[in-house]
PDB file of N, CA and C in Angstrom:
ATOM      1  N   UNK A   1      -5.014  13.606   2.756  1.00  0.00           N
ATOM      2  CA  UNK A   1      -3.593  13.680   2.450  1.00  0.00           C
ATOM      3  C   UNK A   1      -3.454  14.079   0.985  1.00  0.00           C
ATOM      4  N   UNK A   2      -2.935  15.303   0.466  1.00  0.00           N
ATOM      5  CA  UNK A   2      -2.845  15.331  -0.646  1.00  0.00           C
ATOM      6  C   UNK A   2      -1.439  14.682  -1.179  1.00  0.00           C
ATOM      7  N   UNK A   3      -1.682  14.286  -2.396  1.00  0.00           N
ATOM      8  CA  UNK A   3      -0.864  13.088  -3.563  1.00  0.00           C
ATOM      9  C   UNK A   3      -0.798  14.095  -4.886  1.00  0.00           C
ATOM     10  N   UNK A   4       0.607  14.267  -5.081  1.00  0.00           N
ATOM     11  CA  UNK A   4       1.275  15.038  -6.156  1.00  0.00           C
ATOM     12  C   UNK A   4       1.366  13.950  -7.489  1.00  0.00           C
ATOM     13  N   UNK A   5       1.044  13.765  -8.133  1.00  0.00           N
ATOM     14  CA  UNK A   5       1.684  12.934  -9.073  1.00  0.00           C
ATOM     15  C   UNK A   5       3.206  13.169  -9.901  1.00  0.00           C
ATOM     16  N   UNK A   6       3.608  12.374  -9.305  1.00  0.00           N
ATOM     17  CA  UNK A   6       5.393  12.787  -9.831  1.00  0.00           C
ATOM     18  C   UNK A   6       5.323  11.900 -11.956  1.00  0.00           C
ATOM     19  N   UNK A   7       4.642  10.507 -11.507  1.00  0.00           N
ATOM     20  CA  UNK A   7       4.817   9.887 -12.870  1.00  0.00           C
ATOM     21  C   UNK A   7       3.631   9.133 -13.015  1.00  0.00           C
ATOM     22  N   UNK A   8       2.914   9.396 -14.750  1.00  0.00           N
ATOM     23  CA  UNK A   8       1.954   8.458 -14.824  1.00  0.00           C
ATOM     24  C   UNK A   8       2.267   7.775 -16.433  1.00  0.00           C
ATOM     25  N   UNK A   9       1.953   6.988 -16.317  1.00  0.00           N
ATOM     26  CA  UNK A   9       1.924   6.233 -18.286  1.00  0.00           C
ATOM     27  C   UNK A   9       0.914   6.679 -18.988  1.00  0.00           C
ATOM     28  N   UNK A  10       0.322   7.982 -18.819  1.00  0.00           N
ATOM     29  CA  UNK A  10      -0.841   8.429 -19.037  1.00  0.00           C
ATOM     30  C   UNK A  10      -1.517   7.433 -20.244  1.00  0.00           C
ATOM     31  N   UNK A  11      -2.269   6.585 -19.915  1.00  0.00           N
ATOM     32  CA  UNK A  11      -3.017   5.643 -20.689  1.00  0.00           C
ATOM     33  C   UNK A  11      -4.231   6.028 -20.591  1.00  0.00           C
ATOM     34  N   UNK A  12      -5.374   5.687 -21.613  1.00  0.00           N
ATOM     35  CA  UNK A  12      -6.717   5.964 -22.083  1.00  0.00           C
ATOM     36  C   UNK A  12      -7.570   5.523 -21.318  1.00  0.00           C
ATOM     37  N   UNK A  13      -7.247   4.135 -20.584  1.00  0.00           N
ATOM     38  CA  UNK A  13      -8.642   3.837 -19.904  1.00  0.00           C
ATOM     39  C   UNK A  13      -8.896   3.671 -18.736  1.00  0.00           C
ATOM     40  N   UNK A  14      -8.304   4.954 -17.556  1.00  0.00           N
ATOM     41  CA  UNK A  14      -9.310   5.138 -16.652  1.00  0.00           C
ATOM     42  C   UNK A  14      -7.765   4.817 -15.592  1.00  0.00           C
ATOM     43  N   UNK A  15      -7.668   4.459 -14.174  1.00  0.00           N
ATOM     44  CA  UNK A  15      -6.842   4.925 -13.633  1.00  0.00           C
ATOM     45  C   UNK A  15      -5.321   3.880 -14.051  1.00  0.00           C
ATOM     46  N   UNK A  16      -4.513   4.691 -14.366  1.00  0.00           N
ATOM     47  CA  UNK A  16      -3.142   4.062 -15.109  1.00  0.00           C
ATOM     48  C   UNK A  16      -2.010   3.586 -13.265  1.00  0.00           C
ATOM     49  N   UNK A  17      -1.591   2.684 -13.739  1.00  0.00           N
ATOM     50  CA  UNK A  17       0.238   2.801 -12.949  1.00  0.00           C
ATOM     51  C   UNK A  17       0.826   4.454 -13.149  1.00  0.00           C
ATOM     52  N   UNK A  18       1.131   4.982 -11.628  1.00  0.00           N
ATOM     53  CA  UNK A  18       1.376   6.247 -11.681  1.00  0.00           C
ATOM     54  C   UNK A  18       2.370   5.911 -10.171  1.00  0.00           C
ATOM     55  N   UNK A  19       3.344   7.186 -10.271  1.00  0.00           N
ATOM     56  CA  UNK A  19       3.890   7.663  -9.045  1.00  0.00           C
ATOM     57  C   UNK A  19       3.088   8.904  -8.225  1.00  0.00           C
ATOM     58  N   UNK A  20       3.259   8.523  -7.152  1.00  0.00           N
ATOM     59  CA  UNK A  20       2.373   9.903  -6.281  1.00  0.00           C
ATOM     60  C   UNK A  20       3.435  10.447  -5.137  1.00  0.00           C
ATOM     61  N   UNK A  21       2.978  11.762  -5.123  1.00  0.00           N
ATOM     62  CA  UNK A  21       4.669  12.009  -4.194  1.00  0.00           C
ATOM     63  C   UNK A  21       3.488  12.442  -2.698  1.00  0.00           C
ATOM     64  N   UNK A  22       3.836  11.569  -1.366  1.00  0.00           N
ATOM     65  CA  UNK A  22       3.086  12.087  -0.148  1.00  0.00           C
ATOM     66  C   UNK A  22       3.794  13.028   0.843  1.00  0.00           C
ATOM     67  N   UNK A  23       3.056  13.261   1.646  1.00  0.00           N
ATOM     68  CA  UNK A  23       4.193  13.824   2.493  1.00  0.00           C
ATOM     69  C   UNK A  23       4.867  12.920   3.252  1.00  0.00           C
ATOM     70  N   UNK A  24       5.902  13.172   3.068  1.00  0.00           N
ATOM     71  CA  UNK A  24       6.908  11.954   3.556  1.00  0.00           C
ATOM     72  C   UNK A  24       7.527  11.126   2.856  1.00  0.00           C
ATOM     73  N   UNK A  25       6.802  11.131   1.659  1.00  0.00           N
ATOM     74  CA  UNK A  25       7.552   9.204   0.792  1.00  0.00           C
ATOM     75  C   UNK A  25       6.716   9.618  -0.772  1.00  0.00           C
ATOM     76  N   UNK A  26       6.258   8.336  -0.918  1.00  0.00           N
ATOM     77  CA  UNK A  26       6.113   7.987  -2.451  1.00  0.00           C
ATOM     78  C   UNK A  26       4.888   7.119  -2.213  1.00  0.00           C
ATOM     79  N   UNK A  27       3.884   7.473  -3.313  1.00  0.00           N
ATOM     80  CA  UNK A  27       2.874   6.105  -3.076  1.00  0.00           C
ATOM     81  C   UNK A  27       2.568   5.679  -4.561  1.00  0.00           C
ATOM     82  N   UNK A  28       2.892   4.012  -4.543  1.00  0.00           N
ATOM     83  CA  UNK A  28       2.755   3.445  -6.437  1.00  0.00           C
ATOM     84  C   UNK A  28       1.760   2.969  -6.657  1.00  0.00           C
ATOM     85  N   UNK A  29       0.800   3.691  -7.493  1.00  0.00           N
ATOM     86  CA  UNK A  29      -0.081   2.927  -7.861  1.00  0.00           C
ATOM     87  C   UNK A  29      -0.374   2.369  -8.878  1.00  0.00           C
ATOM     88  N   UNK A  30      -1.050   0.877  -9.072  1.00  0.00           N
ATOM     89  CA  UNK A  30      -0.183  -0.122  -9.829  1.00  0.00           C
ATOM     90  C   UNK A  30      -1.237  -1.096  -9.758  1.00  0.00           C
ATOM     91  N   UNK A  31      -1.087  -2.535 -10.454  1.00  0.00           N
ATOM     92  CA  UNK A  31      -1.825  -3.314 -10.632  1.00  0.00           C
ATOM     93  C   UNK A  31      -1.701  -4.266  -9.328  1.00  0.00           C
ATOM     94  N   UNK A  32      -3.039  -4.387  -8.670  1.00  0.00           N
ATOM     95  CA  UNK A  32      -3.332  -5.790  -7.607  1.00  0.00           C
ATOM     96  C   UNK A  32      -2.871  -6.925  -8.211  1.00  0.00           C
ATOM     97  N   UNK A  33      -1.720  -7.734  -8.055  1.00  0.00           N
ATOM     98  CA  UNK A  33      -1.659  -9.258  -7.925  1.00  0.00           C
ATOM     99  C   UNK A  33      -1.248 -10.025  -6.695  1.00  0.00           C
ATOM    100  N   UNK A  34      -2.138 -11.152  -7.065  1.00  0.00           N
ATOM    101  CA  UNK A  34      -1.729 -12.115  -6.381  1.00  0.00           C
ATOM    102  C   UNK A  34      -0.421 -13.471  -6.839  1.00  0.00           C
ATOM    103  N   UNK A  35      -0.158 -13.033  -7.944  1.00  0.00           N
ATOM    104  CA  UNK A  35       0.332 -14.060  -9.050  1.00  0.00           C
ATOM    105  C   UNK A  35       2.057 -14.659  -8.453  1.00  0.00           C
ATOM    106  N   UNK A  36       1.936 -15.476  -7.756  1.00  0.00           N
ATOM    107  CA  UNK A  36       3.153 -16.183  -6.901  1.00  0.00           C
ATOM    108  C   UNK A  36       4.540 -15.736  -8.132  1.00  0.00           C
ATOM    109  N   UNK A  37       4.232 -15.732  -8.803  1.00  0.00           N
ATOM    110  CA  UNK A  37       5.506 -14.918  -9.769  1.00  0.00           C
ATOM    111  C   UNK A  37       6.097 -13.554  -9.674  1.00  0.00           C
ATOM    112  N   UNK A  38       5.181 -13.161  -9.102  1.00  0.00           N
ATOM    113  CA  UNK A  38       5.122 -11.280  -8.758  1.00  0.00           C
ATOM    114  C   UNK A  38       5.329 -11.557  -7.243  1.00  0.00           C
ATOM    115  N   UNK A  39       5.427 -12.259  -6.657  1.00  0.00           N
ATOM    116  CA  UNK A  39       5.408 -12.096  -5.256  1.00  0.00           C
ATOM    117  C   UNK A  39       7.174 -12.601  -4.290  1.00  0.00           C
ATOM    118  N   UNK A  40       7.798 -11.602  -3.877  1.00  0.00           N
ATOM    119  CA  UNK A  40       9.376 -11.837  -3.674  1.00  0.00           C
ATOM    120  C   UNK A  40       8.892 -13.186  -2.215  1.00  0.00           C
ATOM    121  N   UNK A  41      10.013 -13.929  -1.958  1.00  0.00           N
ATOM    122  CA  UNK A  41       9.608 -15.368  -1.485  1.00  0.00           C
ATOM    123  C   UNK A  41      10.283 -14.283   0.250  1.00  0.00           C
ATOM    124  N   UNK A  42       9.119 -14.561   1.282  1.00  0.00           N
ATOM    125  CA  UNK A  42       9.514 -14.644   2.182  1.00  0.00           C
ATOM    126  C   UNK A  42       8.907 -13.014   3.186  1.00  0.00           C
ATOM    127  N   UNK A  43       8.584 -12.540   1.905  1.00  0.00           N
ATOM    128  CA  UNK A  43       7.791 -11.174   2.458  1.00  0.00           C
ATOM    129  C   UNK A  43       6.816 -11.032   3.499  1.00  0.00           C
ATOM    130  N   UNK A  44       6.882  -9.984   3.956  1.00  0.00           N
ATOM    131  CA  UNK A  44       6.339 -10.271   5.213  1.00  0.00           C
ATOM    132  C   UNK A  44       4.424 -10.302   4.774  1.00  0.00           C
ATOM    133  N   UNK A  45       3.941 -10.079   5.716  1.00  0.00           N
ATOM    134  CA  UNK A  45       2.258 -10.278   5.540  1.00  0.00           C
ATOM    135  C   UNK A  45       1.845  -9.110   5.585  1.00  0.00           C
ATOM    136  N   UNK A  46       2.473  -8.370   5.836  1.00  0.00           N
ATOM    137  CA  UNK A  46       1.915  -6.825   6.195  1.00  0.00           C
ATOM    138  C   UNK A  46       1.863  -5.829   5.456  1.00  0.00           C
ATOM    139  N   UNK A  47       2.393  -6.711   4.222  1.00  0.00           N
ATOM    140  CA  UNK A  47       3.480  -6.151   2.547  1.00  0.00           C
ATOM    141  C   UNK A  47       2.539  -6.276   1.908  1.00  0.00           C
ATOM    142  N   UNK A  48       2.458  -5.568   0.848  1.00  0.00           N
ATOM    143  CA  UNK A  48       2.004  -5.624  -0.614  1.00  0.00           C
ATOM    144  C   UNK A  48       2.873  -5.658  -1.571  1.00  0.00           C
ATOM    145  N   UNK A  49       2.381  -6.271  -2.449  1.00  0.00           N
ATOM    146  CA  UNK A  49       3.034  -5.973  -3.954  1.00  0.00           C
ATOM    147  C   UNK A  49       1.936  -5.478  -5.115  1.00  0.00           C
ATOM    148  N   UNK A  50       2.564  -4.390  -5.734  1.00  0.00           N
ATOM    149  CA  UNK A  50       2.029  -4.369  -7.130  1.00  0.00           C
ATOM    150  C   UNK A  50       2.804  -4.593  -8.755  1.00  0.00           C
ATOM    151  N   UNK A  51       1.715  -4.661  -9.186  1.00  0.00           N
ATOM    152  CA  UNK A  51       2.572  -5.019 -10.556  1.00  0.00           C
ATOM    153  C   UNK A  51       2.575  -3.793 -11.898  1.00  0.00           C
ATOM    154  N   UNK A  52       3.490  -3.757 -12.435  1.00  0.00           N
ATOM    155  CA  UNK A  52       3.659  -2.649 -13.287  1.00  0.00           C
ATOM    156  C   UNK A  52       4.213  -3.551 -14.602  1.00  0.00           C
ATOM    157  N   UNK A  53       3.606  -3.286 -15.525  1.00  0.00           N
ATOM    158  CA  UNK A  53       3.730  -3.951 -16.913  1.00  0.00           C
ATOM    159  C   UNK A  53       5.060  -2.861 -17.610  1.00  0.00           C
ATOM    160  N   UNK A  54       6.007  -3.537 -18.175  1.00  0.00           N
ATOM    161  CA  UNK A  54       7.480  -3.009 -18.542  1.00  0.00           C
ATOM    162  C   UNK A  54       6.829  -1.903 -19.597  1.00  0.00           C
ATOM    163  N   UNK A  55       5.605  -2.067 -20.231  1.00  0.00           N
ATOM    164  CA  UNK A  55       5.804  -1.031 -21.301  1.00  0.00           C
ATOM    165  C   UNK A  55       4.975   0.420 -20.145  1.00  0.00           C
ATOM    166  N   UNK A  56       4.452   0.125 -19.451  1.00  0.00           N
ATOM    167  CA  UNK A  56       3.958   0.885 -18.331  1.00  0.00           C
ATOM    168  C   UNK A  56       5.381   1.961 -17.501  1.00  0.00           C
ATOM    169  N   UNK A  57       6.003   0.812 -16.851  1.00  0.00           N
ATOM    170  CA  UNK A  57       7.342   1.196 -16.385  1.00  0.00           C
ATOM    171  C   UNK A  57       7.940   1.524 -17.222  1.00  0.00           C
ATOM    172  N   UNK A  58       7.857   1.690 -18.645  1.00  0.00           N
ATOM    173  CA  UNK A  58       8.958   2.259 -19.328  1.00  0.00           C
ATOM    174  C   UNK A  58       8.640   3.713 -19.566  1.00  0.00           C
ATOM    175  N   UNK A  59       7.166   3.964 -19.784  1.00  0.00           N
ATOM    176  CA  UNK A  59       6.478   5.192 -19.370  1.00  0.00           C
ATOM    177  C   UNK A  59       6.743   6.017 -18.541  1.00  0.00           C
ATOM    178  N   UNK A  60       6.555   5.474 -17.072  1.00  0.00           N
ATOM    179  CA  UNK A  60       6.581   5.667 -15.690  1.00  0.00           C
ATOM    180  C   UNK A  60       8.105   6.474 -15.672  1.00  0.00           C
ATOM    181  N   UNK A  61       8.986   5.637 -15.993  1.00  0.00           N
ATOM    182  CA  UNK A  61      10.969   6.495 -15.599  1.00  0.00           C
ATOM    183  C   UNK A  61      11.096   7.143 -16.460  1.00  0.00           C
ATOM    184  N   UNK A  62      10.292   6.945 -17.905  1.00  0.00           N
ATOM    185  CA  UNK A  62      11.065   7.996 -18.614  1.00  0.00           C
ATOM    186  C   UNK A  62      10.455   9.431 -17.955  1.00  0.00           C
ATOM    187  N   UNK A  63       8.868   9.724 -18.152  1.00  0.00           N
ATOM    188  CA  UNK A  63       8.243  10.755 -17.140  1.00  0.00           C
ATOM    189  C   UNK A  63       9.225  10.925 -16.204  1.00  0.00           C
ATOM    190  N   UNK A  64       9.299  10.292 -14.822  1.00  0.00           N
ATOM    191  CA  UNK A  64      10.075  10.559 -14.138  1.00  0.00           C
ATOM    192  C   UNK A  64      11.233  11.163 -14.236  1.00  0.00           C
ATOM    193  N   UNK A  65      12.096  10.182 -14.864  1.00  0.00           N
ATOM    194  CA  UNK A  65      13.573  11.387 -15.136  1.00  0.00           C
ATOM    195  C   UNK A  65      12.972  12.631 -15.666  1.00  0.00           C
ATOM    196  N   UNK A  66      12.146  12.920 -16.821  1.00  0.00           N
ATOM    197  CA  UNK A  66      11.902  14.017 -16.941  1.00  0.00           C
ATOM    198  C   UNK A  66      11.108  14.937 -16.169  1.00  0.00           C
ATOM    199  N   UNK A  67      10.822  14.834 -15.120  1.00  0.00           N
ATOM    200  CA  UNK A  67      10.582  15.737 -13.841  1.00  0.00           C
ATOM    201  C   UNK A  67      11.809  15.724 -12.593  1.00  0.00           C
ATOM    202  N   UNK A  68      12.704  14.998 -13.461  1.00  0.00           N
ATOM    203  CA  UNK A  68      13.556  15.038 -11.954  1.00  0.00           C
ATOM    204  C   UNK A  68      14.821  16.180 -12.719  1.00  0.00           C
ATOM    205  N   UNK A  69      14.789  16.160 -13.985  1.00  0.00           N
ATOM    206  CA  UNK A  69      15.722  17.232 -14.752  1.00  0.00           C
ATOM    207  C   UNK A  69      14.595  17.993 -14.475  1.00  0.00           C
ATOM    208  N   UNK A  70      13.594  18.396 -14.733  1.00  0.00           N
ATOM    209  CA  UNK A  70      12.590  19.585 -14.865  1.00  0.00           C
ATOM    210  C   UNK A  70      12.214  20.357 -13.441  1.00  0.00           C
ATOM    211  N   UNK A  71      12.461  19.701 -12.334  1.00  0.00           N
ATOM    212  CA  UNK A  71      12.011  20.320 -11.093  1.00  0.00           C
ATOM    213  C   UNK A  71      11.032  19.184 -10.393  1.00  0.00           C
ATOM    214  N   UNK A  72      11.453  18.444  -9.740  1.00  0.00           N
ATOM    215  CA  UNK A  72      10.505  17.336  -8.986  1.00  0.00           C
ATOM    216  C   UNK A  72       9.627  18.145  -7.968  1.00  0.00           C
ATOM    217  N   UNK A  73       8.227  18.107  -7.325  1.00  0.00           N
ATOM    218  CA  UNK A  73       8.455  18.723  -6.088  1.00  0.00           C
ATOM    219  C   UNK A  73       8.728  18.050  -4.955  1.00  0.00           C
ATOM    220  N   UNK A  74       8.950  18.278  -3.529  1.00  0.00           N
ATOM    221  CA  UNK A  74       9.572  17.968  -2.711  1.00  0.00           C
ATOM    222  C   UNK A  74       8.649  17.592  -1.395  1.00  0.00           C
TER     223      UNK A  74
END
């Protein structure tokens, strides 16, 4: 399946929190937790969560908006 990268926090060491555009949807890749703080109450089992650190996500949308003014692909 090829994965477009729409947004990454381009960071130094090795694979960052990024957006990937699939066919069909979106895939986030992001930090594994388990940390009951990160986890919304009641989710199903079949769910994941990842975690994205705010200075990460602040990376992540600004990129983003600037591919969504610049030409996203589709």
């Amino acid at each position: 399946m090829p994965l477009t990268v729409l947004a990454t926090n381009d960071c130094e060491n090795g694979p960052c929190p990024t957006f990937h555009k699939a066919p069909g949807g979106v895939v986030v890749q992001a930090y594994r937790t388990s940390d009951p703080e990160h986890i919304p109450p009641g989710m199903p089992n079949h769910e994941g969560v990842l975690f994205i650190p705010d200075a990460d996500w602040d990376c992540l949308i600004l990129n983003l908006i600037t591919k969504m003014i610049t030409g996203m692909p589709r």
